[in-house]
Protein backbone atom coordinates (compact mmCIF):
# COMPACT_ATOMS: atom_id res chain seq x y z
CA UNK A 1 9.92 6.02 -23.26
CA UNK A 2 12.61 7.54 -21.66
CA UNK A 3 14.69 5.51 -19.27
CA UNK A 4 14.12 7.83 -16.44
CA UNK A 5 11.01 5.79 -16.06
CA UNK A 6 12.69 3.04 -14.66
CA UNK A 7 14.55 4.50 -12.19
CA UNK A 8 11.51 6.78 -10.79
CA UNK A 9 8.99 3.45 -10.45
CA UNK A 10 12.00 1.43 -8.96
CA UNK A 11 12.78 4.53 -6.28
CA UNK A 12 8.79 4.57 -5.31
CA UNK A 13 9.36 0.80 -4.61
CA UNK A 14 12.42 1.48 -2.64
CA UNK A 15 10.49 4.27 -0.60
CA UNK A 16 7.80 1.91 0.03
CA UNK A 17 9.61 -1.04 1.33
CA UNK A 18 11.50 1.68 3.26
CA UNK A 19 7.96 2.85 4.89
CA UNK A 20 6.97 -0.64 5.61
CA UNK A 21 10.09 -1.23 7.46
CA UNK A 22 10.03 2.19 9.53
CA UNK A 23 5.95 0.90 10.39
CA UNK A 24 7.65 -2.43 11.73
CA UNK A 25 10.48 -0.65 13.76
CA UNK A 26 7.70 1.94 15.35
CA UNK A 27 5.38 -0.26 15.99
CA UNK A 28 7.65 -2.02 18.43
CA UNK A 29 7.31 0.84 21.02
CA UNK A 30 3.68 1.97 20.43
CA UNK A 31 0.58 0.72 17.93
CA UNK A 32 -0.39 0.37 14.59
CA UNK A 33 -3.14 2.64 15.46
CA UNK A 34 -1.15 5.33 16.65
CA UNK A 35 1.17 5.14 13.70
CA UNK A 36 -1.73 4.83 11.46
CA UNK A 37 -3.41 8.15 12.62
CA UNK A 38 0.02 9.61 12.07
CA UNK A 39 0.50 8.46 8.60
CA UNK A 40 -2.66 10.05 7.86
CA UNK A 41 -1.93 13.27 9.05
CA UNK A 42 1.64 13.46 7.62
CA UNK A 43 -0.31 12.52 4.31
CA UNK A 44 -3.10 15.15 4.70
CA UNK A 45 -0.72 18.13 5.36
CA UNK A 46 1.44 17.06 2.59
CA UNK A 47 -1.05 16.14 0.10
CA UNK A 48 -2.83 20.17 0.53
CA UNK A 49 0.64 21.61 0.37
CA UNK A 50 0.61 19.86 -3.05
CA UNK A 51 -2.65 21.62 -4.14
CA UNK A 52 -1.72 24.37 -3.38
CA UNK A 53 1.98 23.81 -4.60
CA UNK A 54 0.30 22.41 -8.62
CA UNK A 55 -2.36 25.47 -8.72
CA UNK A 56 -5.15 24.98 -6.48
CA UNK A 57 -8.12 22.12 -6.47
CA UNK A 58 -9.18 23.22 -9.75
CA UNK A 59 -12.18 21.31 -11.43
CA UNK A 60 -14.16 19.49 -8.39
CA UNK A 61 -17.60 17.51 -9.05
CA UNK A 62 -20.00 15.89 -7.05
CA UNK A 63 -19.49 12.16 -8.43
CA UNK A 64 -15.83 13.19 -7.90
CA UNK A 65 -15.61 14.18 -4.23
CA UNK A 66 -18.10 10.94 -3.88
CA UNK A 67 -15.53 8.70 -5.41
CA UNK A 68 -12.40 10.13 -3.39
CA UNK A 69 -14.31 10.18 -0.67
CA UNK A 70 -15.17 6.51 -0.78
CA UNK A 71 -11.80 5.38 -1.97
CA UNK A 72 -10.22 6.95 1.85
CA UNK A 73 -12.94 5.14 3.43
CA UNK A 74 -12.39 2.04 2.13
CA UNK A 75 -8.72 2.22 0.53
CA UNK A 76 -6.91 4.17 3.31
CA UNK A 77 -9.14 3.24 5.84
CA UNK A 78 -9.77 -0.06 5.41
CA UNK A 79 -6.73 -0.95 3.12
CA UNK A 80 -3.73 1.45 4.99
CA UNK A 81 -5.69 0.57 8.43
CA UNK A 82 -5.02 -3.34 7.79
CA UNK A 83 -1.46 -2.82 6.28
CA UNK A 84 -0.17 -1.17 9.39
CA UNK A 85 -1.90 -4.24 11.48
CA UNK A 86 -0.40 -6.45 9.23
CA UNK A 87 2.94 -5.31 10.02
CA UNK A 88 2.65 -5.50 13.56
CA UNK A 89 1.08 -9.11 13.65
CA UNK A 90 2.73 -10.71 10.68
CA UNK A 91 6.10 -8.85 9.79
CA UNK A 92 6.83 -6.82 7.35
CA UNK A 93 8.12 -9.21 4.45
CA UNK A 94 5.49 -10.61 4.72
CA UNK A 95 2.91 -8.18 5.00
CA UNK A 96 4.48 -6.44 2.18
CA UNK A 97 4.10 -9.68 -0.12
CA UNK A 98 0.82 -10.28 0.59
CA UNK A 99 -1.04 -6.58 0.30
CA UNK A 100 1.34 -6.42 -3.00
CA UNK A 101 -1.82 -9.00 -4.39
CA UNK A 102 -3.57 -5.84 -4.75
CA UNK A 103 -3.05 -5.74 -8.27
CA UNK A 104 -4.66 -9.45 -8.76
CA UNK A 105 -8.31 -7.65 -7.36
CA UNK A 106 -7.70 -5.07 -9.63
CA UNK A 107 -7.28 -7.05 -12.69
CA UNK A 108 -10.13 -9.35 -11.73
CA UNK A 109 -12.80 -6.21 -10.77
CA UNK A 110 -11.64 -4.67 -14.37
CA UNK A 111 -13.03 -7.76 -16.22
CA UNK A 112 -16.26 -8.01 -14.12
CA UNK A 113 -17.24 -4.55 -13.81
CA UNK A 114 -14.79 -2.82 -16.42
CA UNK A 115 -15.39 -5.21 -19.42
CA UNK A 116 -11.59 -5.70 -19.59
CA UNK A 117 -10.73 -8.95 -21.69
CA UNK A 118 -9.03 -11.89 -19.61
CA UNK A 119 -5.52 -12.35 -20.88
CA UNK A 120 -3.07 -15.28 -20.45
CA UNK A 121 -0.78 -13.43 -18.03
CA UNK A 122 -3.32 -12.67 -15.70
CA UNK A 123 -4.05 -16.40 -15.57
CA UNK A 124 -0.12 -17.28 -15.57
CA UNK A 125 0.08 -14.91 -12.75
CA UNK A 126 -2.99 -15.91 -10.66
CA UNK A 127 -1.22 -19.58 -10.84
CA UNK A 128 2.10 -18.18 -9.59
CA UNK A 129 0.63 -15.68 -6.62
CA UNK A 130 -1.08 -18.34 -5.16
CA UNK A 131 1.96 -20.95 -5.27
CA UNK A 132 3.57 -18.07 -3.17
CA UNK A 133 1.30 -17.62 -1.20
CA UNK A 134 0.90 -21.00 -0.32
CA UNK A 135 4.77 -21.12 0.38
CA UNK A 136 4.52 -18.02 2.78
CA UNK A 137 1.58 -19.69 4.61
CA UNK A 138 3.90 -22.38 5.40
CA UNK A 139 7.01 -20.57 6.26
CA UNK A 140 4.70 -17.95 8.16
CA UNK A 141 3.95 -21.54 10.19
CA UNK A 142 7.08 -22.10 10.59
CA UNK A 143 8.34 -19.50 12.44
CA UNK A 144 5.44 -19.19 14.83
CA UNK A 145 2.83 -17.18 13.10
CA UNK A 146 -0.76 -17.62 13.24
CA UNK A 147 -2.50 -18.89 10.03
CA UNK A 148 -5.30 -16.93 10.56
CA UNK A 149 -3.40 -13.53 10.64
CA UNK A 150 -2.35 -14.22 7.37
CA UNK A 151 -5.89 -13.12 6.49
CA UNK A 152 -5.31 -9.07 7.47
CA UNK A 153 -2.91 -8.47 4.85
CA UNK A 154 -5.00 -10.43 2.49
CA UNK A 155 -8.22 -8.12 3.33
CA UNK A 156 -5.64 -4.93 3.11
CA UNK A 157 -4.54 -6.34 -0.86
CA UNK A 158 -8.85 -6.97 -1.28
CA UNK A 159 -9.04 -3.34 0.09
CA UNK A 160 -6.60 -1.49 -2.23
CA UNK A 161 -7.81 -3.46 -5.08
CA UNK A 162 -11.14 -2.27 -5.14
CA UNK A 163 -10.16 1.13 -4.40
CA UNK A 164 -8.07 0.86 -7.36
CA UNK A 165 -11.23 0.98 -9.79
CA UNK A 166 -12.85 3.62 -7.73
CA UNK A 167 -9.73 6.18 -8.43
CA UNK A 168 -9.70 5.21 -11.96
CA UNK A 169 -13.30 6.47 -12.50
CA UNK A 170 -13.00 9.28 -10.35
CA UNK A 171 -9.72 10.77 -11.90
CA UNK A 172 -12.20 11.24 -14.81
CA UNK A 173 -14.21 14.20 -12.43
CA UNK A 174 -11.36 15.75 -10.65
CA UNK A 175 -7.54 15.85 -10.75
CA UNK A 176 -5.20 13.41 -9.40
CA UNK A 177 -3.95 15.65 -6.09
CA UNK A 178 -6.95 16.76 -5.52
CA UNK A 179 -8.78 14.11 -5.52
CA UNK A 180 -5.62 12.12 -3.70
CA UNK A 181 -6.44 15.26 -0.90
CA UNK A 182 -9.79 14.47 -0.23
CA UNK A 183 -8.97 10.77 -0.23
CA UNK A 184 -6.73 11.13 2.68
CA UNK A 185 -8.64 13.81 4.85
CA UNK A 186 -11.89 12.03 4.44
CA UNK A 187 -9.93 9.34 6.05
CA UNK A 188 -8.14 11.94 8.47
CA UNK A 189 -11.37 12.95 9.66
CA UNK A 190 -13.33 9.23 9.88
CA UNK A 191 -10.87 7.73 11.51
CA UNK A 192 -10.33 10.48 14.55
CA UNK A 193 -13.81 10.52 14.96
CA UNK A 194 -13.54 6.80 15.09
CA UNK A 195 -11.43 7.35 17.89
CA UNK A 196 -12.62 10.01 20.09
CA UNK A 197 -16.06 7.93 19.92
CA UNK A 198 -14.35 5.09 21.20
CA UNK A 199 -12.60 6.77 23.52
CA UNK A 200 -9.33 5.60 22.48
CA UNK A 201 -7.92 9.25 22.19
CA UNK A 202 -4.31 7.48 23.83
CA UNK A 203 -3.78 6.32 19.88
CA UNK A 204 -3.54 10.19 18.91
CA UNK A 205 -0.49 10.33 21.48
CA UNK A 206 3.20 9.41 20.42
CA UNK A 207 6.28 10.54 21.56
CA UNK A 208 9.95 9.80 21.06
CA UNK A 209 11.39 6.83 18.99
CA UNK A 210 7.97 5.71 17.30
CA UNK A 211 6.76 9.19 16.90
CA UNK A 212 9.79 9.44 14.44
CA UNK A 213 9.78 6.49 12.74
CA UNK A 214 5.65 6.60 11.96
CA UNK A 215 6.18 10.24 10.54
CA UNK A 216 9.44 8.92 8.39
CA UNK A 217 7.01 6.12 7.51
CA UNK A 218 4.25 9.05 6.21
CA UNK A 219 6.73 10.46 4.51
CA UNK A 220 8.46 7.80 2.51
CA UNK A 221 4.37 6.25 1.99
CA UNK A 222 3.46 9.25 0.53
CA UNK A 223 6.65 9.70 -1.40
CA UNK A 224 6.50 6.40 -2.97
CA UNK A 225 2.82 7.31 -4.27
CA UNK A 226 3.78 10.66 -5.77
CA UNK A 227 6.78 9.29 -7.17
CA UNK A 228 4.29 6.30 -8.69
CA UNK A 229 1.99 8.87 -10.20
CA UNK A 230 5.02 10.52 -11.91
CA UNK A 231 6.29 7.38 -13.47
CA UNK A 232 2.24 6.51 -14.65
CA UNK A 233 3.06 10.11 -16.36
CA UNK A 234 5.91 9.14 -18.04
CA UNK A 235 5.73 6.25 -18.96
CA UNK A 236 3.15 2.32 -19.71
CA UNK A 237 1.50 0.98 -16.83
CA UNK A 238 3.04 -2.33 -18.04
CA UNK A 239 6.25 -0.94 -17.12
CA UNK A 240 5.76 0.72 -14.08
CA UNK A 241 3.19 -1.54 -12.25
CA UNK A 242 5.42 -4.30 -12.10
CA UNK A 243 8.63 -1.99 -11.36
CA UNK A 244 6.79 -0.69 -8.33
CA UNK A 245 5.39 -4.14 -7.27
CA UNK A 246 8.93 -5.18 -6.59
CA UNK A 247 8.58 -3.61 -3.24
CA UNK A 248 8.50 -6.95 -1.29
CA UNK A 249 11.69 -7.31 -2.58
CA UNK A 250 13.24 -4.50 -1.31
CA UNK A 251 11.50 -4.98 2.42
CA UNK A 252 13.53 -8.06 3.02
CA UNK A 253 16.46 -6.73 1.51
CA UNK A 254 15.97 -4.05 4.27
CA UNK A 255 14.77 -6.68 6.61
CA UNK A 256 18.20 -8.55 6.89
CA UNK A 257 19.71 -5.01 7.77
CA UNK A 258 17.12 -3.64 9.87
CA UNK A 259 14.73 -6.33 11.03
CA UNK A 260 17.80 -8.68 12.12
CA UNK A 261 16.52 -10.66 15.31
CA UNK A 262 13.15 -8.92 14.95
CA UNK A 263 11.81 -11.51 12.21
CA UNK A 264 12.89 -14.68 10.96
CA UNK A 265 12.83 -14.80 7.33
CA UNK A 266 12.73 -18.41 6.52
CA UNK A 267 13.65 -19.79 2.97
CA UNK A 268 10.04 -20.47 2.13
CA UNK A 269 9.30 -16.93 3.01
CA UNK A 270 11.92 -15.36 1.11
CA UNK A 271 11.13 -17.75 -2.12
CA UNK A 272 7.40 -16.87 -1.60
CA UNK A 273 7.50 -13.20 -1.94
CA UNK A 274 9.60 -13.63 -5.19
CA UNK A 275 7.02 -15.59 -6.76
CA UNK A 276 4.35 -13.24 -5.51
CA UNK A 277 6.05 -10.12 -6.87
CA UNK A 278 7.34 -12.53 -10.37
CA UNK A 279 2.85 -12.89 -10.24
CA UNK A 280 2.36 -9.42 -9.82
CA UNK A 281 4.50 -8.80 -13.02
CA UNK A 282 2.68 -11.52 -14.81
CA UNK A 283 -0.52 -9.65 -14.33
CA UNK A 284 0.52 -6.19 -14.92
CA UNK A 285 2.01 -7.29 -18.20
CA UNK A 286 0.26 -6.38 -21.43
């Protein structure tokens, strides 16, 4: 396995935690719906490029365009939908820590619906994940936050989770950008019609500051996917899952330069999302 590996999974990390923290600063001066609608059409336009960029949509089924479909309802919808509220209600370490559980549904849909074998790990990890999460429940209290928000990132990791198994299958009837193109405009298009029936057109509308941090944010997002999907290519997912699951780590690295005086990160927070991600690597191990 070349070595290159490494350094592509950690730089999708780094890109990640560097979207999360551009969500948090934009966020500030509009909403995580506005900056959500954004992302997805930053995403969209750069995901067709891509088609067109690799050869064109090549082999499409039914089952396939069913499966994408449903994974940008519920994954980028749902999932990307709760992440960016997340951020807005309970910071972005740890938002980023918590939706990084994603990984734990995965694992535990796999063996129900999958027939995947339980291994130790993901029992060693399960253990460790919820001792951090326990710890960033408390420091979360600590510093003001609502238990009860705690619960949006948590529905954001269920989200992604599931979605994860519904890719899997489907990359079996189309290819990866494709299918990764209709995921996002399927979502594109649900969640503008979402909002023009609600008459909350106002969230299509950014200017200034937060217009340019929310398309930084789409750009980085969607950068830290591709670059994921190139490290899946070269090398084991036991090496690159937990590589790019170090995100968390990176968001408060960026969070005592960026966030200063915008979050507190207390010691139980910071100690929380290090077990978290050390559980994430647990699980992802073969």
């Amino acid at each position: 396995m070349p070595r290159t590996v490494h350094l592509v999974a950690l730089v999708a990390a780094f890109s990640s935690a560097g979207a999360t923290i551009f969500i948090r600063q934009g966020v500030r001066g509009s909403t995580s719906f506005a900056g959500f609608w954004i992302n997805l059409v930053v995403g969209t336009v750069g995901l067709w490029i891509a088609v067109v960029a690799t050869g064109g949509v090549g082999r499409v089924s039914a089952a396939g365009l069913l499966l994408f479909g449903l994974a940008g309802l519920l994954g980028t919808v749902g999932g990307r939908l709760l992440r960016f509220v997340s951020i807005e209600k309970v910071g972005a370490s740890i938002a980023a820590a918590l939706t990084n559980l994603n990984p734990l549904i995965s694992s535990g849909l796999a063996v129900l619906l999958l027939g995947e074998r339980v291994k130790a790990s993901i029992v060693a990890g399960t253990i460790v994940i919820v001792l951090g999460t326990v710890l960033l429940s408390a420091g979360g209290r600590r510093v003001g936050l609502k238990p009860a928000h705690l619960v949006l990132p948590l529905l954001s990791a269920a989200c992604f989770g599931v979605v994860a198994i519904l890719r899997k299958v489907g990359l079996g009837q189309m290819g990866a950008v494709a299918g990764s193109a209709v995921n996002v405009s399927t979502a594109l298009v649900a969640f503008t019609a979402f909002l023009l029936a609600s008459r909350n057109r106002d969230a299509m509308t950014c200017r200034g500051r937060s217009l340019a941090l929310f398309v930084a944010a789409g750009v980085t997002e969607n950068d830290a996917v591709f670059l994921n999907v190139v490290a899946l290519g070269l090398g084991t997912v036991s090496v690159v899952a937990p590589l790019y699951g170090s995100a968390p780590i990176f968001v408060l690295l960026l969070s005592f330069v960026f966030l200063r005086g915008v979050e507190v990160l207390s010691a139980r927070v910071i100690f929380g999302t290090l077990l978290i991600v050390a559980g994430v690597g647990l699980i992802t191990a073969l």
